[in-house]
N, C-alpha and C. Protein backbone atom coordinates (compact mmCIF):
# COMPACT_ATOMS: atom_id res chain seq x y z
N UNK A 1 0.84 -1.18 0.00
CA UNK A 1 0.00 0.00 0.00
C UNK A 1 0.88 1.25 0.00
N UNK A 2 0.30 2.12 -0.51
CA UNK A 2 0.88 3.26 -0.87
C UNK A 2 0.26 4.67 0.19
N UNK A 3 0.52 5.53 0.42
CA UNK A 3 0.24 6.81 1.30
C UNK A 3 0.82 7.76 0.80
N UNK A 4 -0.06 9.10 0.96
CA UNK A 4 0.26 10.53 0.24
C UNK A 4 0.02 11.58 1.51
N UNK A 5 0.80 11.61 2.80
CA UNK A 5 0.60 12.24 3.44
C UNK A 5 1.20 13.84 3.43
N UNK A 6 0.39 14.36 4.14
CA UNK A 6 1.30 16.20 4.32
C UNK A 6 1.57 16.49 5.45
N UNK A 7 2.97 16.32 5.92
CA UNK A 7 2.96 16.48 7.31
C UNK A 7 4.50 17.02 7.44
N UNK A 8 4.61 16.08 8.66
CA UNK A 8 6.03 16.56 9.42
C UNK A 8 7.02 15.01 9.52
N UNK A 9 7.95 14.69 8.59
CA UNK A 9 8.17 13.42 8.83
C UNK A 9 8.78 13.05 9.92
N UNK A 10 9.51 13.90 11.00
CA UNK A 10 10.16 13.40 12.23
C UNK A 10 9.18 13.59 13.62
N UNK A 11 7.92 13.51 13.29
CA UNK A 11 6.83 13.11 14.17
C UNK A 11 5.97 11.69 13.67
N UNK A 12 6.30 11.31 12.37
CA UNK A 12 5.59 9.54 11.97
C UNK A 12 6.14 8.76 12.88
N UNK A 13 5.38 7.78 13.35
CA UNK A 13 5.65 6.92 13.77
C UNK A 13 5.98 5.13 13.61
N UNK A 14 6.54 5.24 11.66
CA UNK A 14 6.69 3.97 11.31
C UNK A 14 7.74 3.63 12.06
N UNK A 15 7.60 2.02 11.51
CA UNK A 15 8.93 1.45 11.61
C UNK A 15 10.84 1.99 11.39
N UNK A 16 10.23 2.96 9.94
CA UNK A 16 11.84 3.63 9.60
C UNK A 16 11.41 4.96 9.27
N UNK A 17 11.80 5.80 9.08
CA UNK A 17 11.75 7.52 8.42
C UNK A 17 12.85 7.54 7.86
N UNK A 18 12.61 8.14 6.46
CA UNK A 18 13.94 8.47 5.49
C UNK A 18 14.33 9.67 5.47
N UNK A 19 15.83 10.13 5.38
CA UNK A 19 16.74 11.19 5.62
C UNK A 19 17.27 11.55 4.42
N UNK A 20 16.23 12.45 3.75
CA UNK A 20 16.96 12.97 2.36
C UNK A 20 18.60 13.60 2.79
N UNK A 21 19.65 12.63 2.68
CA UNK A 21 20.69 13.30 3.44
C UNK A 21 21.64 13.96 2.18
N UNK A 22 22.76 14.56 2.56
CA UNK A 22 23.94 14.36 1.52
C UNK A 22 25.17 13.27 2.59
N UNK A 23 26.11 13.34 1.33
CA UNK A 23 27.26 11.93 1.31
C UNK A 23 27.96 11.95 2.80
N UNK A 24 27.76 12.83 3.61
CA UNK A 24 28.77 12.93 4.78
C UNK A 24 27.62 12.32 6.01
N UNK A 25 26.26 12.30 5.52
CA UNK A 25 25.30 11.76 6.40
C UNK A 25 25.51 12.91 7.76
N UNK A 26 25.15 13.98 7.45
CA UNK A 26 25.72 14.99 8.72
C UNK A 26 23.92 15.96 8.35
N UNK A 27 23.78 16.59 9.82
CA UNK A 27 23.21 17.64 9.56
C UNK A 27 22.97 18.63 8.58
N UNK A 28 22.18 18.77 7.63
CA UNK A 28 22.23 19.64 6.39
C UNK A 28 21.11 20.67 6.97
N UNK A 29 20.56 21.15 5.66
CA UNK A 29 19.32 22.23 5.47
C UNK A 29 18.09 20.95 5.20
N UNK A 30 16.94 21.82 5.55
CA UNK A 30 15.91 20.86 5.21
C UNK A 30 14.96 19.89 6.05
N UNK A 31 15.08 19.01 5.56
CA UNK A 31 14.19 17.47 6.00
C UNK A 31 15.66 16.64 6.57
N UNK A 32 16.42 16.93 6.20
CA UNK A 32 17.93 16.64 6.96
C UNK A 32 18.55 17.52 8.18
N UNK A 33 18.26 18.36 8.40
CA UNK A 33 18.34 19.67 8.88
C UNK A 33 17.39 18.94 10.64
N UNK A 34 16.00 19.02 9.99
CA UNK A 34 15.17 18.75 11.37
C UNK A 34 15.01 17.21 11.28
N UNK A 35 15.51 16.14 11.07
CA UNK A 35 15.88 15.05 11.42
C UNK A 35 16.93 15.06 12.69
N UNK A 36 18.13 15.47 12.13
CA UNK A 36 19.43 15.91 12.89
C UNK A 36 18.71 16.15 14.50
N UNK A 37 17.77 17.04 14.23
CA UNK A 37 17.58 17.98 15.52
C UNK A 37 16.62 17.30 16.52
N UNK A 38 15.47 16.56 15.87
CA UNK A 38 14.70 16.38 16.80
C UNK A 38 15.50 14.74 17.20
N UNK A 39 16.26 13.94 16.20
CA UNK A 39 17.22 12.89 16.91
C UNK A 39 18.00 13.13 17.75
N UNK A 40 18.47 14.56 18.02
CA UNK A 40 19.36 14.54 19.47
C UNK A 40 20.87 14.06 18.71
N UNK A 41 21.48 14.62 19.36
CA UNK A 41 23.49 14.88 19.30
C UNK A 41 23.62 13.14 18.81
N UNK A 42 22.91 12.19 19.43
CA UNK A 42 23.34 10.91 18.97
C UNK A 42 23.36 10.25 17.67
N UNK A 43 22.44 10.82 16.90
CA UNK A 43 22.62 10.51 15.57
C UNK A 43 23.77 10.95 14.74
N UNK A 44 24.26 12.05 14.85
CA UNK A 44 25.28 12.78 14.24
C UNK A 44 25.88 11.93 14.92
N UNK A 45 26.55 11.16 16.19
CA UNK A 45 27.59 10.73 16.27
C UNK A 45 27.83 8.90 15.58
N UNK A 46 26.78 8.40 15.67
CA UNK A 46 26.76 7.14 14.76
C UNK A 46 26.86 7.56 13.28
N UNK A 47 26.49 8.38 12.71
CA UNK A 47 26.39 8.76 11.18
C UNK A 47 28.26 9.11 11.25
N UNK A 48 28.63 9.68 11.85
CA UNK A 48 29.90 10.09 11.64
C UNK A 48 31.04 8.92 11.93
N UNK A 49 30.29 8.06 12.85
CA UNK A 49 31.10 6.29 12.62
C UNK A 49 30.67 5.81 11.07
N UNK A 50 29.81 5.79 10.84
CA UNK A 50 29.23 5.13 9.56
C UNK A 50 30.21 5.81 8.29
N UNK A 51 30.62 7.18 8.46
CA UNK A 51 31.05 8.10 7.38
C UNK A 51 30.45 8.16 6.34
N UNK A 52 31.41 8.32 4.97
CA UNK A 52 30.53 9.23 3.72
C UNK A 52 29.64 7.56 3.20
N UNK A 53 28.45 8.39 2.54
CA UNK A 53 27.74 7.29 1.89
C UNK A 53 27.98 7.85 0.00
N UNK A 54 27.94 6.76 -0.37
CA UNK A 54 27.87 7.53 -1.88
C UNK A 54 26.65 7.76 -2.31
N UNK A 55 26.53 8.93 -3.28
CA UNK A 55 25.35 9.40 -3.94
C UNK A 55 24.93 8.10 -4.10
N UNK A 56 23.21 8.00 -4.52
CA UNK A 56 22.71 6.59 -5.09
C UNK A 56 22.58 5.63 -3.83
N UNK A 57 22.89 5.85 -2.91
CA UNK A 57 23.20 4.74 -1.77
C UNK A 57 22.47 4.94 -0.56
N UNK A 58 22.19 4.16 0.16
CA UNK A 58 21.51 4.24 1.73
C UNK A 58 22.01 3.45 2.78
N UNK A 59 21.99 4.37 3.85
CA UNK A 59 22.51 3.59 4.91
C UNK A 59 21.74 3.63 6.27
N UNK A 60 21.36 2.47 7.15
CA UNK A 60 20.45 2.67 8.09
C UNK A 60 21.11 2.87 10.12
N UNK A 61 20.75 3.62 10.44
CA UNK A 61 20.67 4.10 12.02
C UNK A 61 20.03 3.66 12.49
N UNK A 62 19.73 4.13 14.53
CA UNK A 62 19.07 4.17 15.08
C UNK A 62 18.33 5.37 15.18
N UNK A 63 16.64 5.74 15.36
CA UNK A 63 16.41 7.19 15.21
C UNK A 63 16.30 7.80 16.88
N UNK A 64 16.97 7.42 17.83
CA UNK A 64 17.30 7.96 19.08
C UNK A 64 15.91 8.91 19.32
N UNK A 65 15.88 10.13 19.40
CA UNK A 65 15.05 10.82 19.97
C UNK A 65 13.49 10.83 19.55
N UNK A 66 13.43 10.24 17.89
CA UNK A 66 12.84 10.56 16.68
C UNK A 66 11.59 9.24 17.46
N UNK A 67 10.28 9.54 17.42
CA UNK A 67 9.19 8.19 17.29
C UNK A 67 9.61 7.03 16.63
N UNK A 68 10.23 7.02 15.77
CA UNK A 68 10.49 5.77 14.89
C UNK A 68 11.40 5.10 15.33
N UNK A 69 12.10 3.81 14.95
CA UNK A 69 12.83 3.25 15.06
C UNK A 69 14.65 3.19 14.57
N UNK A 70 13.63 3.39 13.65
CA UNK A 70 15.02 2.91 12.35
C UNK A 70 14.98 4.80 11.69
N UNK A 71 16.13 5.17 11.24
CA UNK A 71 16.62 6.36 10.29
C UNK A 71 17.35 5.62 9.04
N UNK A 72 16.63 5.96 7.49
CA UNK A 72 17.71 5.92 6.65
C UNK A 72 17.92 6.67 6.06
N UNK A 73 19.36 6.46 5.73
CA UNK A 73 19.88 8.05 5.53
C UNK A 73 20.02 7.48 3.65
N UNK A 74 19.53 8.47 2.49
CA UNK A 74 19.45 8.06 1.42
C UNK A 74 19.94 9.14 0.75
N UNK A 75 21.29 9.18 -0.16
CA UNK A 75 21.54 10.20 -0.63
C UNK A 75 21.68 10.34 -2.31
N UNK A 76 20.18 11.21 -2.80
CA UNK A 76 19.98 11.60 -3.99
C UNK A 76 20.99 12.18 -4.29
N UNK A 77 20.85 12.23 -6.25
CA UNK A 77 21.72 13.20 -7.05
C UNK A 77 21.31 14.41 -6.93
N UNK A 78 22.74 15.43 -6.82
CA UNK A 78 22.07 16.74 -7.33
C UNK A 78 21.24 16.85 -8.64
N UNK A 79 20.91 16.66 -9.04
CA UNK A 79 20.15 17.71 -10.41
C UNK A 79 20.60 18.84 -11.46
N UNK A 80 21.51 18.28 -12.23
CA UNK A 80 21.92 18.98 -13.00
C UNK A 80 21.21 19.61 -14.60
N UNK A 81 21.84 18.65 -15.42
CA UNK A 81 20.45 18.45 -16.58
C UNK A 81 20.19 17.49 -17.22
N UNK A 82 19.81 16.69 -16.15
CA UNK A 82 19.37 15.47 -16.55
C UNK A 82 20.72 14.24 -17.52
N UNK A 83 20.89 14.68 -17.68
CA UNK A 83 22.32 13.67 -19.11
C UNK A 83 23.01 13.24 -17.97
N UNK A 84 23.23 13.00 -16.98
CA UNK A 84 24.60 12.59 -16.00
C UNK A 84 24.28 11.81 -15.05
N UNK A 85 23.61 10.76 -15.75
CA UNK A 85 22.75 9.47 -14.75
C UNK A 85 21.54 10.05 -13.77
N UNK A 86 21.52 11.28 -14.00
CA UNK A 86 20.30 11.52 -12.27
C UNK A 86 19.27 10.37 -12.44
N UNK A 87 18.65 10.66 -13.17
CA UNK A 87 17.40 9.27 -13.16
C UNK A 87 17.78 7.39 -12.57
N UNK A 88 19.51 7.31 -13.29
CA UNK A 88 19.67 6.01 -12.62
C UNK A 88 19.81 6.01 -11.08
N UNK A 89 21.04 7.16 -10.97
CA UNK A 89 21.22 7.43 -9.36
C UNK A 89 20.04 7.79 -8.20
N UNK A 90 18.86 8.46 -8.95
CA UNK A 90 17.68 8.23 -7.98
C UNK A 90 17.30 6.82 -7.93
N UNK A 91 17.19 6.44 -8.79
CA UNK A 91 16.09 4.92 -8.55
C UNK A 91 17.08 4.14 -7.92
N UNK A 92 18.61 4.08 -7.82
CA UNK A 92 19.25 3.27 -7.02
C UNK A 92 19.11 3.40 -5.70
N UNK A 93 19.03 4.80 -5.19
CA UNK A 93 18.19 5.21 -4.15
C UNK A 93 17.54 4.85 -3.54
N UNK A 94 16.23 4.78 -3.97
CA UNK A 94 15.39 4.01 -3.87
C UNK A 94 15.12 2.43 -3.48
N UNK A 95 15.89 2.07 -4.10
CA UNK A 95 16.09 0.44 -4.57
C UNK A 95 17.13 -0.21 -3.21
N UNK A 96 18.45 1.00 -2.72
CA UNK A 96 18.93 1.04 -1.49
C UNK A 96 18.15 1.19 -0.28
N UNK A 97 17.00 1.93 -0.30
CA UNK A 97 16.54 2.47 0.97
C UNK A 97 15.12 0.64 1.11
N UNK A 98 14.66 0.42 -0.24
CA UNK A 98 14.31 -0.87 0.06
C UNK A 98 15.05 -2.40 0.31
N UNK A 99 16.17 -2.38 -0.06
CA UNK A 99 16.88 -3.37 0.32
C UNK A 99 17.06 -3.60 1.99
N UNK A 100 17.18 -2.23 2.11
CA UNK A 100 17.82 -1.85 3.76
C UNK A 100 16.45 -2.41 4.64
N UNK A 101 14.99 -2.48 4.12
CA UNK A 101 13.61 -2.46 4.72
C UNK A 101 13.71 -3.92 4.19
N UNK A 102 14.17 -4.62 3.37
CA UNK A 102 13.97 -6.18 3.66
C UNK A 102 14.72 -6.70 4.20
N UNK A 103 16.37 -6.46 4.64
CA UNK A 103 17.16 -6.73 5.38
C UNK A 103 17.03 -6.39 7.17
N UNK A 104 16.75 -5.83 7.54
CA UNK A 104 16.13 -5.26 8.89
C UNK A 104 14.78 -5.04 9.28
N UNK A 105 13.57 -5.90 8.08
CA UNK A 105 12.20 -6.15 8.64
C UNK A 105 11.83 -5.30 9.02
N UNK A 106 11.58 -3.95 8.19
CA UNK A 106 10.79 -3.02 8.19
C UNK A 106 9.76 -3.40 7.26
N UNK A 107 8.29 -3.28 7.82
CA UNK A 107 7.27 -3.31 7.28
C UNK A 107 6.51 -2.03 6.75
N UNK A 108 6.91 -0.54 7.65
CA UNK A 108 6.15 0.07 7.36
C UNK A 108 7.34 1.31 7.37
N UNK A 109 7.17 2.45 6.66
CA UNK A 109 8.71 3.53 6.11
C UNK A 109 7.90 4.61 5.59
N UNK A 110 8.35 5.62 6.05
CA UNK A 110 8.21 7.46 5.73
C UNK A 110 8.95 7.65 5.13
N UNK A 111 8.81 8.11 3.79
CA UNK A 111 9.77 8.63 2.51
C UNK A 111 9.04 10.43 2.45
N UNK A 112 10.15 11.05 2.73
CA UNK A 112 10.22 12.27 2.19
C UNK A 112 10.21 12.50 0.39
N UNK A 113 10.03 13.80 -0.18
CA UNK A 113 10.58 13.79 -1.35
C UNK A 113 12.02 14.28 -1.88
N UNK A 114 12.40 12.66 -1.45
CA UNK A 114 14.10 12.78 -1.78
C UNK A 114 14.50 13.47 -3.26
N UNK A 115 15.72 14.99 -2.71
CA UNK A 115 15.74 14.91 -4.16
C UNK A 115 15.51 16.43 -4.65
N UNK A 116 14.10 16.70 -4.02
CA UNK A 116 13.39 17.90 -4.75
C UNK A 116 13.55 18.63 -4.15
N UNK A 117 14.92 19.25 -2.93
CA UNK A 117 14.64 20.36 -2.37
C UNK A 117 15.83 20.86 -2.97
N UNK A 118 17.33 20.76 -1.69
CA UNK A 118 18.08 21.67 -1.99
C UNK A 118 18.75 21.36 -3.68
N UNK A 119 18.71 19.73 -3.58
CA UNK A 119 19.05 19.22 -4.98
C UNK A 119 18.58 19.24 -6.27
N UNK A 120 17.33 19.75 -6.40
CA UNK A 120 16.58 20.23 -7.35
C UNK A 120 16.58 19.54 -8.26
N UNK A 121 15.83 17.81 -7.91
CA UNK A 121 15.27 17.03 -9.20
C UNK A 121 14.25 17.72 -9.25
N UNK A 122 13.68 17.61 -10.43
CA UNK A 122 12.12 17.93 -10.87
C UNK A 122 11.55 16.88 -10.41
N UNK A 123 10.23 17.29 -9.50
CA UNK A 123 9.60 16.94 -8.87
C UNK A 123 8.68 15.59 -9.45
N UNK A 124 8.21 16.28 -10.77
CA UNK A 124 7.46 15.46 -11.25
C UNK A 124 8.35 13.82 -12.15
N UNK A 125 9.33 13.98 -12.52
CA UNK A 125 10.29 13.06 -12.52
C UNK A 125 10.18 12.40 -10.93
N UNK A 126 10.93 12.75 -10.31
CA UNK A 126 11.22 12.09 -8.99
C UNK A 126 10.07 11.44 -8.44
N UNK A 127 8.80 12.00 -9.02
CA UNK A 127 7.73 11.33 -8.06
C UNK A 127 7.60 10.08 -8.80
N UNK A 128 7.58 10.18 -10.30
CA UNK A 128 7.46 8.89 -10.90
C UNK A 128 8.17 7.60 -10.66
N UNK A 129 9.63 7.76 -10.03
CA UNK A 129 10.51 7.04 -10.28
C UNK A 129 10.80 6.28 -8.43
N UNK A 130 9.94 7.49 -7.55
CA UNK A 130 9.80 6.83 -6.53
C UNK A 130 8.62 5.66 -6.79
N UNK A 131 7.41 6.39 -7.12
CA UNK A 131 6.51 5.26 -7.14
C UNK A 131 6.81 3.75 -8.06
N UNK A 132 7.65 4.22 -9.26
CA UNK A 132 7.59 2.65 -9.77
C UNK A 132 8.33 1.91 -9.12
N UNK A 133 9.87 2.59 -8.39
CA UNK A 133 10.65 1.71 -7.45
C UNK A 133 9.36 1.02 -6.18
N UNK A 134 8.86 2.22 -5.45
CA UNK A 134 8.36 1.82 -4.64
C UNK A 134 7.12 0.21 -5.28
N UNK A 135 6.43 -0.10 -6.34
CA UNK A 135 5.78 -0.76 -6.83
C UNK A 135 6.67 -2.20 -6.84
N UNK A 136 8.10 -2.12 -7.23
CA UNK A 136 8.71 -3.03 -7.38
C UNK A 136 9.14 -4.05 -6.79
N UNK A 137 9.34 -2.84 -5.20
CA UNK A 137 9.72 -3.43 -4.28
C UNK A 137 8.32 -4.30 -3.25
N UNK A 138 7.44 -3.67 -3.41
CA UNK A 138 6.43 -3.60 -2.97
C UNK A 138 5.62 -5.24 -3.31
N UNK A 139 6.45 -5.90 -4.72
CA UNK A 139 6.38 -6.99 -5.03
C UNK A 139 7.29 -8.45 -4.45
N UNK A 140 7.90 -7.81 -3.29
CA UNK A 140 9.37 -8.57 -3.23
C UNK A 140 8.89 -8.66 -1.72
N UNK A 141 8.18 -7.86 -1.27
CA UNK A 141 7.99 -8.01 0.24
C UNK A 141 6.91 -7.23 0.75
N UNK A 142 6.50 -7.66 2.04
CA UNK A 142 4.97 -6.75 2.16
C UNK A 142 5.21 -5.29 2.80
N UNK A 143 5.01 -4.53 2.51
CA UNK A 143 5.54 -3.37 2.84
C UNK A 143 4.46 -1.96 2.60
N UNK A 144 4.51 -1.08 3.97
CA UNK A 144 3.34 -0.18 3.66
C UNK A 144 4.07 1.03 3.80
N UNK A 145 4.37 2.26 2.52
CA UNK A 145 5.12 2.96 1.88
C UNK A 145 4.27 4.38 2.29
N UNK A 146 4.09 5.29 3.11
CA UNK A 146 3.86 6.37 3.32
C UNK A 146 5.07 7.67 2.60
N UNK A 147 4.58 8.24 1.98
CA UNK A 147 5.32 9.32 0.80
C UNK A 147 4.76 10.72 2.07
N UNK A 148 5.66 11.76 2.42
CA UNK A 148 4.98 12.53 3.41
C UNK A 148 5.83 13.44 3.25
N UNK A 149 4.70 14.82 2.23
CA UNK A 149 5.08 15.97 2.18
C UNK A 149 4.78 17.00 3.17
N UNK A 150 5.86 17.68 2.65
CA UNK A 150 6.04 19.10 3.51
C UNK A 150 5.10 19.66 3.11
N UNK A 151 4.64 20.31 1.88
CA UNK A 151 4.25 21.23 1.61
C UNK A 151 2.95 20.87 0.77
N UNK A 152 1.68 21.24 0.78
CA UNK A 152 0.27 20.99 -0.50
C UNK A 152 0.89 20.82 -1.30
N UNK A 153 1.44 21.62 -2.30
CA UNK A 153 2.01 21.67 -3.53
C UNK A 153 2.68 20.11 -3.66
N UNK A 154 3.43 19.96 -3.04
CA UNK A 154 4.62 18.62 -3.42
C UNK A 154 3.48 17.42 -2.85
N UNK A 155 2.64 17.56 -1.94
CA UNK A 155 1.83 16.26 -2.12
C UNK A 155 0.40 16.16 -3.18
N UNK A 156 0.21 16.98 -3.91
CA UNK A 156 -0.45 17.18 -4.53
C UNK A 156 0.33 16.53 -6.05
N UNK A 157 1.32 16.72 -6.34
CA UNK A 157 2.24 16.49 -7.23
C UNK A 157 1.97 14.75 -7.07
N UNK A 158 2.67 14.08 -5.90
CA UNK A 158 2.27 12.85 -5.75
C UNK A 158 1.22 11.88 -5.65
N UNK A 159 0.68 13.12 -5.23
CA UNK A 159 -1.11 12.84 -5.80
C UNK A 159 -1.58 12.05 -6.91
N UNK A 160 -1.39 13.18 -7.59
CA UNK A 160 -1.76 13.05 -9.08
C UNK A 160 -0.79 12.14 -9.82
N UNK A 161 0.44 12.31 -9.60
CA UNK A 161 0.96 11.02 -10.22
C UNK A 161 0.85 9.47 -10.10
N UNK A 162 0.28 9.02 -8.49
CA UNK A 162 0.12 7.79 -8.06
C UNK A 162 -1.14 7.40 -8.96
N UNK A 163 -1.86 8.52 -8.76
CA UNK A 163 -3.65 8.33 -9.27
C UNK A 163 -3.35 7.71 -10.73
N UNK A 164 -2.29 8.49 -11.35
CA UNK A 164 -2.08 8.49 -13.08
C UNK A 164 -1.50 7.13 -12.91
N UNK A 165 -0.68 6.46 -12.85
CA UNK A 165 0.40 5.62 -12.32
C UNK A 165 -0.33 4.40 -11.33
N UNK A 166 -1.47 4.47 -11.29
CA UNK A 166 -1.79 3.30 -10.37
C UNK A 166 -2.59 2.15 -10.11
């Protein structure tokens, strides 16, 4: 099952919450930014044992202060113009942050929209390429996929694409 929520993702209470991070897995701006904060000093210090992750890749925590359990930290491509793999390097993304949810028996995961903030995929790309990953995986294991925007606009976007797409 699929979910199009508008909220606050470091108040869900799944199993995992995802950390649109960059490669150093450190405090950024953003949905990375107030992850960092409401997890408390301890996350930054396991992420900084863990070190750099590569673009395309995910890596999973404990979420210490955070309702949830599990943190994965998933780090999209910047967004350039399109020609320089972005489309593969998102969906590997993706495809990382579900591997990590069949390996550690997560059933249920808060996905931000990795991608579309400071990194500036186009939105409407990114939403597509979450949902077909998310579909794929979704075949491989039972899994209930909450998508949870910040803002009307960006869940409205996912909206309409799941509806088109589903």
């Amino acid at each position: 099952m699929i979910k199009v929520i508008r909220g606050d993702i470091t108040s869900r209470t799944t199993d995992a919450i995802v950390n649109a991070a960059n490669t150093h897995l450190l405090a950024g701006s953003g949905v990375c930014g107030a992850i960092h904060r409401v997890a408390g000093p301890e996350l930054e210090r396991e992420c900084r044992e863990i070190g750099d992750c590569p673009t395309g890749e995910a890596r999973i925590t404990s979420a210490y202060d955070l309702p949830c359990k599990h943190v994965i930290h998933a780090v999209a491509p910047r967004y350039s113009d399109g020609t320089r793999g972005e489309q593969e390097l998102l969906r590997r993304c993706y495809q990382s942050i579900f591997a990590l949810t069949k390996r550690y028996g997560i059933n249920c995961i808060s996905i931000p929209a990795i991608g579309t903030g400071v990194y500036r995929y186009p939105i409407q790309e990114a939403t597509q390429i979450a949902f077909d990953t998310t579909r794929v995986a979704q075949k491989k294991q039972e899994l209930l996929v909450e998508f949870v925007c910040f803002d009307e606009n960006t869940a409205t976007v996912y909206e309409k694409t799941f509806l088109k797409s589903g």
